[in-house]
Protein backbone atom coordinates (compact mmCIF):
# COMPACT_ATOMS: atom_id res chain seq x y z
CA UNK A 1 303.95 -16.09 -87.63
CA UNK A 2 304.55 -19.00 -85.52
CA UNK A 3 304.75 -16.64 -81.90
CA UNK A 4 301.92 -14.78 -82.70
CA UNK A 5 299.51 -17.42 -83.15
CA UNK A 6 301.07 -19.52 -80.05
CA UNK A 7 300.23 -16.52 -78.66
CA UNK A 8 296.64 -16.20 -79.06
CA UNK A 9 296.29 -19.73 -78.37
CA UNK A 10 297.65 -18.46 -74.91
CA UNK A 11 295.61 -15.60 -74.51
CA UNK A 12 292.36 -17.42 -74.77
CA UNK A 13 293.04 -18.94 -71.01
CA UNK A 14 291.57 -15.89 -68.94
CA UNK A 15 293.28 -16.32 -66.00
CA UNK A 16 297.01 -16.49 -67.95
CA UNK A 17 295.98 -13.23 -69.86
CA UNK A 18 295.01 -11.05 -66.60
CA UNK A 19 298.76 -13.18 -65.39
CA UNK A 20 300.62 -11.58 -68.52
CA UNK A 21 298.79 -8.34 -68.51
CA UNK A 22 301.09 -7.47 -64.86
CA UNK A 23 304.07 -8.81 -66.16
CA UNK A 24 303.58 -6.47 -69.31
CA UNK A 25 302.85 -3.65 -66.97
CA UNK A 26 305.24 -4.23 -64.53
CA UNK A 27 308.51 -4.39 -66.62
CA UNK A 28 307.27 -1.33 -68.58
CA UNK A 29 307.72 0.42 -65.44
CA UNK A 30 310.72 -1.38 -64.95
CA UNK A 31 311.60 0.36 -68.68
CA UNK A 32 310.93 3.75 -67.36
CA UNK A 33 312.42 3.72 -64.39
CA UNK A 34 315.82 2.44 -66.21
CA UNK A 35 315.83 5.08 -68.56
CA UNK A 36 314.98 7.69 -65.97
CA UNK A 37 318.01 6.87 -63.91
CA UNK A 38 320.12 6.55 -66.71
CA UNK A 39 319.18 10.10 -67.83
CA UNK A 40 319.35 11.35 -64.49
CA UNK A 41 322.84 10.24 -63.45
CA UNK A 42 324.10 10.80 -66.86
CA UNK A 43 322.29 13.27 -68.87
CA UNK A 44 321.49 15.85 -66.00
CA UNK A 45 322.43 18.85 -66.80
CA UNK A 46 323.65 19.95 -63.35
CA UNK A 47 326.03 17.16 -63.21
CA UNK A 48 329.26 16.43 -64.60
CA UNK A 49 329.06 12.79 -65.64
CA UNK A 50 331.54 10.24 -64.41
CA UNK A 51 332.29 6.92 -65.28
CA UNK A 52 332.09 5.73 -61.70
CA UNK A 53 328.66 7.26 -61.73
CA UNK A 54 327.42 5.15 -64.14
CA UNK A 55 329.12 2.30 -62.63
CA UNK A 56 327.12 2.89 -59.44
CA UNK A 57 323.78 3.15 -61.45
CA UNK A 58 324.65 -0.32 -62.71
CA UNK A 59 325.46 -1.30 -59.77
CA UNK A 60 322.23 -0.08 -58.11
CA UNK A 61 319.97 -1.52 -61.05
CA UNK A 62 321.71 -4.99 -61.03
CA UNK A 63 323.00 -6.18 -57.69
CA UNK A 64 319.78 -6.98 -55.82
CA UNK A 65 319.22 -9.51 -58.67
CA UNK A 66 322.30 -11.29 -57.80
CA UNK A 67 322.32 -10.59 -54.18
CA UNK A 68 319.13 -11.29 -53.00
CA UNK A 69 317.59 -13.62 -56.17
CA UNK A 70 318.39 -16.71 -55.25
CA UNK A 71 317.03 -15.90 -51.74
CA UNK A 72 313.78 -14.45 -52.98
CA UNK A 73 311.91 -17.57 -53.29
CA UNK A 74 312.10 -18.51 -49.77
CA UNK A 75 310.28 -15.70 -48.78
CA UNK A 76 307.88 -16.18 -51.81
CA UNK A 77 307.29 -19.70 -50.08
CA UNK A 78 305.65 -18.15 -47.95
CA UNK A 79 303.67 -15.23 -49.40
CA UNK A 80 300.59 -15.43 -51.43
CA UNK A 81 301.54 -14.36 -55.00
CA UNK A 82 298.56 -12.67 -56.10
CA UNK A 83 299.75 -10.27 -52.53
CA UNK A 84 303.07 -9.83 -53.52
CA UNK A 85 302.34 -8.54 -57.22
CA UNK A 86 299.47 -5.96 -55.44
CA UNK A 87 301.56 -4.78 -52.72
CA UNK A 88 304.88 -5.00 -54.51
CA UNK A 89 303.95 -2.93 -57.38
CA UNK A 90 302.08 -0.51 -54.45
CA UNK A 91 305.81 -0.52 -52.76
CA UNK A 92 307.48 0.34 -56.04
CA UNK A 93 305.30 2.99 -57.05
CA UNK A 94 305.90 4.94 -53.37
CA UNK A 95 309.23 4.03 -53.67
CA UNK A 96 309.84 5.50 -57.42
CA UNK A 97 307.90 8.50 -56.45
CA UNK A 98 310.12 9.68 -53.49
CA UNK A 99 312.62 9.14 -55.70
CA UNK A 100 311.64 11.69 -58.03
CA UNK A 101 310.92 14.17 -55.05
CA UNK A 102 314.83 13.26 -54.30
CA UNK A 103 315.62 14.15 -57.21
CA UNK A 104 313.20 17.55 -57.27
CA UNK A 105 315.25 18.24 -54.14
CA UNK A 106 318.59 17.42 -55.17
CA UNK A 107 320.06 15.27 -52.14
CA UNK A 108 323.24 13.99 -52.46
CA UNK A 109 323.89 10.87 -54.64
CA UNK A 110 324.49 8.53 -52.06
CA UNK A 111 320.29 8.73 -50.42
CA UNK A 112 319.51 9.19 -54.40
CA UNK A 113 320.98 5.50 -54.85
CA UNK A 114 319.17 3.72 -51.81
CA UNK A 115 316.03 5.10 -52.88
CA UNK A 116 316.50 3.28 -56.39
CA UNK A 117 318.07 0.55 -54.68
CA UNK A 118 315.22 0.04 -52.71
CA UNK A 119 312.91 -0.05 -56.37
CA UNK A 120 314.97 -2.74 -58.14
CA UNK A 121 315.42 -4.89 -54.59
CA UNK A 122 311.54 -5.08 -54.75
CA UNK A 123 311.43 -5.71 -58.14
CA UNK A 124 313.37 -9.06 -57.74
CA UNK A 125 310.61 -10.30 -56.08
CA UNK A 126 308.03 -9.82 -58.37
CA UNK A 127 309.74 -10.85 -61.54
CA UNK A 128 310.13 -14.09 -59.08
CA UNK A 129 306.78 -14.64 -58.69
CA UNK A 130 305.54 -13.98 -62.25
CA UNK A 131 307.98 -17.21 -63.16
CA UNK A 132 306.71 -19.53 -60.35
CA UNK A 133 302.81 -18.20 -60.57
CA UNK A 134 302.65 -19.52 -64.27
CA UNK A 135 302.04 -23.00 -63.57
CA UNK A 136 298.87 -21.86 -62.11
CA UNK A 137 297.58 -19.93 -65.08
CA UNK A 138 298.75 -22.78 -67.62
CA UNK A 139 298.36 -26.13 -68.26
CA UNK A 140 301.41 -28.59 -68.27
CA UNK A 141 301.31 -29.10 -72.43
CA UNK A 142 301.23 -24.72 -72.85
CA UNK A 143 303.89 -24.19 -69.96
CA UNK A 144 307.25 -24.59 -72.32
CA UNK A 145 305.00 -22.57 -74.19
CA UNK A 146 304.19 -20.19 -71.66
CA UNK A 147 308.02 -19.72 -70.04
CA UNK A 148 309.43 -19.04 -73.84
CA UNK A 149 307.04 -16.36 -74.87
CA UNK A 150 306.13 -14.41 -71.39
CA UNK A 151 309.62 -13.23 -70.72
CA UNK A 152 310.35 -12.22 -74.17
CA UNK A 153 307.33 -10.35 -74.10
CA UNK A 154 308.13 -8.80 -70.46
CA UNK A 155 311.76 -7.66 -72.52
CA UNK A 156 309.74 -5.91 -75.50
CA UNK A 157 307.51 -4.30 -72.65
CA UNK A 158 310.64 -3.10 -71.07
CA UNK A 159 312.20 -1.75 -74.31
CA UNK A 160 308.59 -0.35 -75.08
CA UNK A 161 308.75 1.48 -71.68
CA UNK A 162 311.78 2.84 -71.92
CA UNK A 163 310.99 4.08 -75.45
CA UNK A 164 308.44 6.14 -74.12
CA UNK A 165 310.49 7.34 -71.02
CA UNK A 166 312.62 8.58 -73.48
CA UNK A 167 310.04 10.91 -75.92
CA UNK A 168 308.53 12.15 -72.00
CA UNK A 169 312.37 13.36 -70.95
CA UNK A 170 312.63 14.71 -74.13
CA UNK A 171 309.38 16.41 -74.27
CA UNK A 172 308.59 17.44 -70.42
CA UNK A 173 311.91 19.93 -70.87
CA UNK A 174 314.30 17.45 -69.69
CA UNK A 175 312.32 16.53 -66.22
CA UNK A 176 313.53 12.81 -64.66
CA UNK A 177 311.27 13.53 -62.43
CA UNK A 178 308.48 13.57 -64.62
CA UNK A 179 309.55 10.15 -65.83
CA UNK A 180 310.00 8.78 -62.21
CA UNK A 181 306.23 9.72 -61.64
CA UNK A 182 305.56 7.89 -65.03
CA UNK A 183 307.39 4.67 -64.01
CA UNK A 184 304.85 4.87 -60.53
CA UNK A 185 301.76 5.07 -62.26
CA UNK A 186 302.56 1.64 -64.15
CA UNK A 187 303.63 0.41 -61.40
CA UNK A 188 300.35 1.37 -59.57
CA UNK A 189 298.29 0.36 -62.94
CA UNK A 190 300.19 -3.12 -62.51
CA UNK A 191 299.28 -3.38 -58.76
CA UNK A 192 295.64 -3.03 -59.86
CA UNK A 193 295.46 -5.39 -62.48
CA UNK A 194 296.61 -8.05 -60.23
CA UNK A 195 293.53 -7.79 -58.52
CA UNK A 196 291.48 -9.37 -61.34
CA UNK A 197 293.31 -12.67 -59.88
CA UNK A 198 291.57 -14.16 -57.59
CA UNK A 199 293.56 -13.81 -53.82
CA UNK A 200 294.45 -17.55 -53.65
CA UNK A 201 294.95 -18.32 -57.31
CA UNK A 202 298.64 -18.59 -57.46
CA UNK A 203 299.70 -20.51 -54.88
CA UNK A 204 301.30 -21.35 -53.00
CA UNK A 205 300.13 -24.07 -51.35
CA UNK A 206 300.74 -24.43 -47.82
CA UNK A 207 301.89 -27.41 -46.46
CA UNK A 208 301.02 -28.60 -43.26
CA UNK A 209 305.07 -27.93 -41.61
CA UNK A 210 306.90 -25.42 -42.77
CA UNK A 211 310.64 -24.66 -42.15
CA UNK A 212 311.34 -21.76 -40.22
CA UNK A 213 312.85 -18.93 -41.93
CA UNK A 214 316.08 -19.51 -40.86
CA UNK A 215 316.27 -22.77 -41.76
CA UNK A 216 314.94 -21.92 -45.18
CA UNK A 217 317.54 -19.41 -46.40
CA UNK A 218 320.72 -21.95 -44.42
CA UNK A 219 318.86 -24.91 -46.55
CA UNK A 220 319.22 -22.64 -49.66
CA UNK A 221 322.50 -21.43 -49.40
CA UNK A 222 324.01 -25.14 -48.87
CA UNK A 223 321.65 -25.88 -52.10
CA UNK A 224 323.63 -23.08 -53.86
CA UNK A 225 327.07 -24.41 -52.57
CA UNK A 226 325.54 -27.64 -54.26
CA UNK A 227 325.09 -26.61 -57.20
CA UNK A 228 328.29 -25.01 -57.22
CA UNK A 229 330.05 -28.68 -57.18
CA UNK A 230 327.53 -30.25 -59.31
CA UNK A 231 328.74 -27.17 -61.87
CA UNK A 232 332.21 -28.30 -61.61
CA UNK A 233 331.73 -31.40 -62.59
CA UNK A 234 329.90 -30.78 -65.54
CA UNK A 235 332.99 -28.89 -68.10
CA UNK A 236 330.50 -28.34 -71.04
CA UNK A 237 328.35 -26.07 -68.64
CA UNK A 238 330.94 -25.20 -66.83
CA UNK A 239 332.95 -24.04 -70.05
CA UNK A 240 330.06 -21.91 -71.63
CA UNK A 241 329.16 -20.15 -68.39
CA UNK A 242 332.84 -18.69 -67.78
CA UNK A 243 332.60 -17.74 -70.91
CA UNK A 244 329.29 -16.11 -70.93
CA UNK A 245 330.70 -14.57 -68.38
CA UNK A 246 333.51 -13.08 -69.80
CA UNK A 247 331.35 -12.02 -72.75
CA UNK A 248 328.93 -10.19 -70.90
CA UNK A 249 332.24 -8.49 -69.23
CA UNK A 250 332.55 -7.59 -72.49
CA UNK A 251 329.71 -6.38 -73.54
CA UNK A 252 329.04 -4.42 -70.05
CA UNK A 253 332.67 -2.17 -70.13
CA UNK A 254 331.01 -1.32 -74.10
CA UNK A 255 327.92 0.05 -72.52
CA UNK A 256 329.53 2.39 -70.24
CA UNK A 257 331.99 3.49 -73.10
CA UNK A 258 329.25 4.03 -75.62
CA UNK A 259 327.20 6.14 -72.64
CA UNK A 260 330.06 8.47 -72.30
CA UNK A 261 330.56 9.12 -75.89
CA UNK A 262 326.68 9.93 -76.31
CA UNK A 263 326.89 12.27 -73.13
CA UNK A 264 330.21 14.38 -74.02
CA UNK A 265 332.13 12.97 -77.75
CA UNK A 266 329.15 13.34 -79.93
CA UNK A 267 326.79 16.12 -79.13
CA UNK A 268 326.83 18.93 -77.16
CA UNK A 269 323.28 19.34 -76.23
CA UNK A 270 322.24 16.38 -73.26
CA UNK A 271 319.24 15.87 -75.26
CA UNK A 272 320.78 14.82 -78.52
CA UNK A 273 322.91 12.59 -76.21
CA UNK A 274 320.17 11.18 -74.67
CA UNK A 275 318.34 10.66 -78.11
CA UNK A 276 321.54 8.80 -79.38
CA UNK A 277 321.83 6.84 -76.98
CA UNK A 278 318.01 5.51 -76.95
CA UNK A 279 319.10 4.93 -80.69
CA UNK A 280 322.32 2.58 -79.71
CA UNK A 281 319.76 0.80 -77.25
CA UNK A 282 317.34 0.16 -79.83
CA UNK A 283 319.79 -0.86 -82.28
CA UNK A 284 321.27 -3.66 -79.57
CA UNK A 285 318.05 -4.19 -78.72
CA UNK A 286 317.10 -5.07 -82.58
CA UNK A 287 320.34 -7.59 -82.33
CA UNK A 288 318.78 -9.41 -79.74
CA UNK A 289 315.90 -10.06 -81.65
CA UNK A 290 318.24 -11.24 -84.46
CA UNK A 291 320.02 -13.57 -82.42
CA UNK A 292 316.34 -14.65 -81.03
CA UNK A 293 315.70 -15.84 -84.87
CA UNK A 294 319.61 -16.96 -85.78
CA UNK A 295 320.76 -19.02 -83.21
CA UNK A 296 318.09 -21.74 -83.24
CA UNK A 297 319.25 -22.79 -86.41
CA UNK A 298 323.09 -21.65 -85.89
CA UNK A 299 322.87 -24.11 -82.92
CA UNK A 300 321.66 -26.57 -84.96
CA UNK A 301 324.44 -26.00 -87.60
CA UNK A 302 327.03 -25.45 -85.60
CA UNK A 303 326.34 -26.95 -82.44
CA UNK A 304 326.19 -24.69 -79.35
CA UNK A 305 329.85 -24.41 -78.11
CA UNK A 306 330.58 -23.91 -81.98
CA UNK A 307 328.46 -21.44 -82.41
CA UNK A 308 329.55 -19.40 -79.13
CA UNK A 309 333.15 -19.65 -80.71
CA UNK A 310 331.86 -18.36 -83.41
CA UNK A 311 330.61 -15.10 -81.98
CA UNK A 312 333.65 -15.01 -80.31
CA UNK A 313 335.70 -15.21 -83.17
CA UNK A 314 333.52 -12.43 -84.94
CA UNK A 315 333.50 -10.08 -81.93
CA UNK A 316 337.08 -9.75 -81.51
CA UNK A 317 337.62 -9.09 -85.06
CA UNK A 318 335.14 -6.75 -85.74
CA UNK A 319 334.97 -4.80 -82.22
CA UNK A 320 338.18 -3.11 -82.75
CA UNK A 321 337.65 -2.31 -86.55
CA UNK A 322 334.08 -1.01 -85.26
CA UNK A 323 335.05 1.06 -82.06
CA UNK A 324 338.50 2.73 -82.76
CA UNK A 325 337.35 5.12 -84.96
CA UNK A 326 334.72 6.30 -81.69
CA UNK A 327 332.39 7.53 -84.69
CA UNK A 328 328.40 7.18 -83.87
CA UNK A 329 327.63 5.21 -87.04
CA UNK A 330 330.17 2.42 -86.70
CA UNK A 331 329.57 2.00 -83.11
CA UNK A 332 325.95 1.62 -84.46
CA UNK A 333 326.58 -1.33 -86.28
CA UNK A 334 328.84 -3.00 -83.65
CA UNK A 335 325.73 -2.38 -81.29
CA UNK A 336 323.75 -4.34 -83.59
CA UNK A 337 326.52 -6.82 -83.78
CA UNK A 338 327.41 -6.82 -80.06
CA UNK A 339 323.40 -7.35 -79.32
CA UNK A 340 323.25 -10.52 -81.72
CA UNK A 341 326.73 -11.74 -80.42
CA UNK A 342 325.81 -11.51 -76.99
CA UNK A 343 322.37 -12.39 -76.67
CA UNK A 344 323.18 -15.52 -79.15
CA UNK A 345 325.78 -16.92 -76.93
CA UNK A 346 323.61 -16.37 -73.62
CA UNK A 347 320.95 -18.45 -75.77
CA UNK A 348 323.46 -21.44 -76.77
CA UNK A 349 325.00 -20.94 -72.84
CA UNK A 350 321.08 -21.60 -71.81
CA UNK A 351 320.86 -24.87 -73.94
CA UNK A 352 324.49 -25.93 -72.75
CA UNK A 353 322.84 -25.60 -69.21
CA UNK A 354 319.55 -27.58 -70.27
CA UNK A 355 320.88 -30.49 -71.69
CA UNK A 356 323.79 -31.20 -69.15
CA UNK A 357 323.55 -30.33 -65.94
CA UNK A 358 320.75 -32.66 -63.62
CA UNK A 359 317.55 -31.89 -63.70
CA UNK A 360 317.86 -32.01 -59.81
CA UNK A 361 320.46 -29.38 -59.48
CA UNK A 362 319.28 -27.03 -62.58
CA UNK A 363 317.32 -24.60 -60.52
CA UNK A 364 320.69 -23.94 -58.50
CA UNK A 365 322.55 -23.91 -61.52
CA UNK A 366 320.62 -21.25 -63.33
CA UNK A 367 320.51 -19.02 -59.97
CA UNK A 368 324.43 -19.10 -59.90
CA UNK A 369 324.21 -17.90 -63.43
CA UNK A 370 321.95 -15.00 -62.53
CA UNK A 371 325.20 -14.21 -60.13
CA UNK A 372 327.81 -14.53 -62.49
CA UNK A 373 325.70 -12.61 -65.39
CA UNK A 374 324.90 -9.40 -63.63
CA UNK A 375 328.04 -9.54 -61.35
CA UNK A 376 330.50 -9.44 -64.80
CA UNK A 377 328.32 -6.83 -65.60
CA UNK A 378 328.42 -4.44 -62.79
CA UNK A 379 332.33 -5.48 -62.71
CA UNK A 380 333.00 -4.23 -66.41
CA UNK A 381 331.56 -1.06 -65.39
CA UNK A 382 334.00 -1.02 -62.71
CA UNK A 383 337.14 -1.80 -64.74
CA UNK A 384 335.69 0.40 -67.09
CA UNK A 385 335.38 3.90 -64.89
CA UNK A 386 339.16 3.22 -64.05
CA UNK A 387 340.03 3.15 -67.78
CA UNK A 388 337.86 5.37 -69.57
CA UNK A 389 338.99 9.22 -70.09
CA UNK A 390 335.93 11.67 -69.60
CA UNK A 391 334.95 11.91 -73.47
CA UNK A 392 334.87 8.23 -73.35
CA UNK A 393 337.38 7.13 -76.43
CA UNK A 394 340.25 4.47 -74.72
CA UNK A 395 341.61 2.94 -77.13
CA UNK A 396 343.38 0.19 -74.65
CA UNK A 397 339.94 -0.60 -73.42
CA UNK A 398 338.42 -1.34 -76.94
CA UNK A 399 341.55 -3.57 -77.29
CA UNK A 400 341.23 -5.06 -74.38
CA UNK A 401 338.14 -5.91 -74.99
CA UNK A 402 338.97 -7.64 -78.15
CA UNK A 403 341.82 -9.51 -76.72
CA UNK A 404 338.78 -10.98 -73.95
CA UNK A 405 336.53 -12.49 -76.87
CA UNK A 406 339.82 -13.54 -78.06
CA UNK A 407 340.70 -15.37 -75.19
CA UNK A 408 336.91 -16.77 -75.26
CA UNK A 409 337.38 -18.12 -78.77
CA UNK A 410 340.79 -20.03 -78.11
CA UNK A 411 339.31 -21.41 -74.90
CA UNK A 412 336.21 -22.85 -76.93
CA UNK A 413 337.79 -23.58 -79.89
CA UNK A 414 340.84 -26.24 -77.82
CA UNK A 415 337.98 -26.95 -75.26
CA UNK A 416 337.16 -31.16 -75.11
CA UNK A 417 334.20 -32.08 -74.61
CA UNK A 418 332.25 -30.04 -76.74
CA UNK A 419 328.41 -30.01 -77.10
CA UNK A 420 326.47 -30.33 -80.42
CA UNK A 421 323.85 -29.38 -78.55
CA UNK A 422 321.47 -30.69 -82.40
CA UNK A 423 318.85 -31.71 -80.81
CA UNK A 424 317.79 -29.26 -78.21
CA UNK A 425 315.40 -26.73 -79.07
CA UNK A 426 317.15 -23.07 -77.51
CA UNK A 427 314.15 -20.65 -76.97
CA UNK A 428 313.53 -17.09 -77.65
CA UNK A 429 315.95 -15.90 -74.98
CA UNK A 430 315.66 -11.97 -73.60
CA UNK A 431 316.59 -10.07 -70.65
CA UNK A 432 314.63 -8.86 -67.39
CA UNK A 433 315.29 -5.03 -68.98
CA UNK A 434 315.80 -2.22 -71.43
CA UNK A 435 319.11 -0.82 -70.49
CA UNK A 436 321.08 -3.14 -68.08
CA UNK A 437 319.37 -6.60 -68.77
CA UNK A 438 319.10 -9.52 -66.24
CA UNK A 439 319.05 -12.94 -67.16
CA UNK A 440 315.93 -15.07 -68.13
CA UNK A 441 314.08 -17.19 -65.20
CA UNK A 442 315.16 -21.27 -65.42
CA UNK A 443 313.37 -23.15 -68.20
CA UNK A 444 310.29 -24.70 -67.11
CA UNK A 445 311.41 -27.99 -65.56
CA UNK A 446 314.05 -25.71 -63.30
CA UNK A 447 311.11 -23.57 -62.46
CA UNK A 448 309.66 -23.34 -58.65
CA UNK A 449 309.23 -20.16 -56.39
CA UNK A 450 313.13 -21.16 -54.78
CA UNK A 451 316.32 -22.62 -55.72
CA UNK A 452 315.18 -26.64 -54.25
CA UNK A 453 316.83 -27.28 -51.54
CA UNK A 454 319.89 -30.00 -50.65
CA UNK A 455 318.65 -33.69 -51.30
């Protein structure tokens, strides 16, 4: 296969191996400790499952990437790399393992949540500095190379991770702790392997001046605004992030549904819950991958706006024929669907963004995406713990869900301006995670340790 052997041809430089060997590490711990807050906040036994709950764990495992990414590479600026992976993996691990003696001790929710807030804050950083380290592992002719197969591999470690989170809750007599003190010794084992890179390895380099650190996070904030105008004159990119956006909205209110089916409509044991619902994330998970092999050439065929209507189009008419019945094996299959829809349309949205917006601005551009992406998500789960019933089956929000990809597939259909999008090569895609996914890092000529600055 084509992946594998670009693959090896990357693994023979020893300094990118030792480079992808903490990223592999790291977001399997990032894996487990998904899965072991999932199963704690919903699968507990001593705790009565809300959708509001699950809302905050989303909210907990996704807003540090939108609040505090785009500010994370100032402070990398500043910070040797090789430093940050040691003693950011070091922080995790402590952090993940007073979590699970939080959750030996059951405190209330609220110091629960800052403890894993305080896990996925760090975590923003280091996923940060695996992007901007790789130019210093990899020559420029492997680094397209490098930035399309690295994350997707980080995303299979992830789904690996939380695989085997899953068979450990299920085995160790249903203990999250057990799996929090899992999640810490990857993170530890990560830690350590970053020590095989030498200290000053991955940059950066220091220049002579530097801005204060003030003056660094106003400069990026006005680059943000920036980018923020540049987006709205640019409609193609414009177009496919709102509805990416939307989509993901979508696909977000879905997740909490389906995780309050698995923990009270389909089984009455938490285990068999928590077993379905590692089979649902598999399943999506195995859509991704699809979409991963499809929309290259769907792109291609239908050009990338086209081919975004056209998982539109398919969504809302299969989403309500799939969900209504709120049986496990048709939800299945729209899982699978759902997966491939989604992660094809974040793949053409990614292309959209390539090949029109300034190569200038494109680093701001794809931060501001990272906002929107996580933010609709953490949003549906809002909207979502308002609607759903405690078993989980709302009818009006399966509908309204299909009415949203609806609305998505009118708006892309009448849209002017449309992008064919033939020429551009979208890559492999994948998200930051197993459960609640982030988006990827900027493509390689968008890539540096911060958003750049105002002109």
């Amino acid at each position: 296969m084509p992946v594998v052997r670009d693959l090896r041809v990357l693994l023979r430089l020893r300094d990118f191996r030792r480079l992808f060997a903490v990223r592999l590490l790291s977001q399997a711990a990032d894996g487990v400790f998904q899965v072991a807050l999932a199963a704690y906040v919903v699968f507990s036994p001593e705790k009565q499952t809300s959708p509001a709950a699950i809302a905050s764990a989303m909210a907990v495992l996704l807003l540090p990437y939108s609040l505090v990414g785009p500010f994370a590479g100032v402070l990398l600026d500043r910070w040797q790399r090789r430093q940050v992976f040691l003693y950011g993996n070091l922080l995790r691990a402590l952090l993940a393992g007073c979590t699970a003696l939080l959750i030996l001790a059951s405190v209330p929710d609220w110091l629960f949540y800052v403890s894993a807030l305080s896990v996925t804050a760090v975590n923003r950083f280091v996923l940060a500095g695996l992007s901007a380290a790789l130019p210093r592992v990899v020559d420029d002719e492997r680094l397209v190379l490098a930035n399309s197969l690295s994350p997707t591999a980080g995303t299979l470690a992830a789904t690996a991770g939380g695989g085997l989170a899953l068979v450990v809750r299920l085995t160790a007599s249903g203990s999250d702790a057990a799996v929090m003190l899992l999640g810490a010794a990857l993170y530890i084992s990560s830690a350590l392997t970053s020590l095989l890179l030498a200290r000053e390895l991955l940059g950066p380099e220091h220049a002579p001046v530097r801005p204060r650190l003030g003056a660094s996070l106003a400069s990026t904030a006005h680059g943000l605004a920036d980018g923020l105008r540049h987006l709205a004159e640019r409609r193609a990119a414009a177009g496919a992030l709102a509805a990416m956006t939307v989509m993901r909205f979508c696909y977000g209110a879905l997740t909490v549904m389906v995780l309050m089916l698995c923990r009270y409509a389909w089984t009455d044991r938490e285990s068999d819950g928590l077993a379905l619902l590692g089979l649902a994330l598999g399943i999506s998970g195995a859509g991704f991958f699809a979409a991963a092999l499809l929309t290259p050439w769907a792109v291609g065929r239908f050009g990338a706006r086209g081919w975004m209507a056209l998982c539109a189009t398919t969504a809302a008419l299969l989403e309500p024929a799939l969900g209504l019945p709120f049986a496990p094996v048709p939800l299945m299959v729209a899982a699978f669907l759902l997966g491939l829809i989604t992660q094809g349309a974040k793949i053409a949205t990614d292309t959209v963004v390539q090949t029109t917006v300034d190569d200038d601005f494109r680093g701001r551009v794809f931060s501001l995406y990272d906002v929107l992406f996580n933010v609709a998500f953490v949003g549906a789960a809002g909207v979502a713990a308002l609607m759903l019933p405690p078993d989980g089956r709302s009818a009006p929000l399966v509908m309204m869900v299909a009415l949203l990809y609806a609305a998505v597939a009118t708006g892309l259909t009448r849209g002017r301006g449309g992008l064919s999008c033939n020429n551009a090569r979208p890559g492999l895609g994948g998200g930051g995670g197993v459960l609640f996914s982030q988006t990827t890092p900027p493509p390689p000529a968008a890539i540096s340790s911060a958003p750049p600055t105002t002109p």
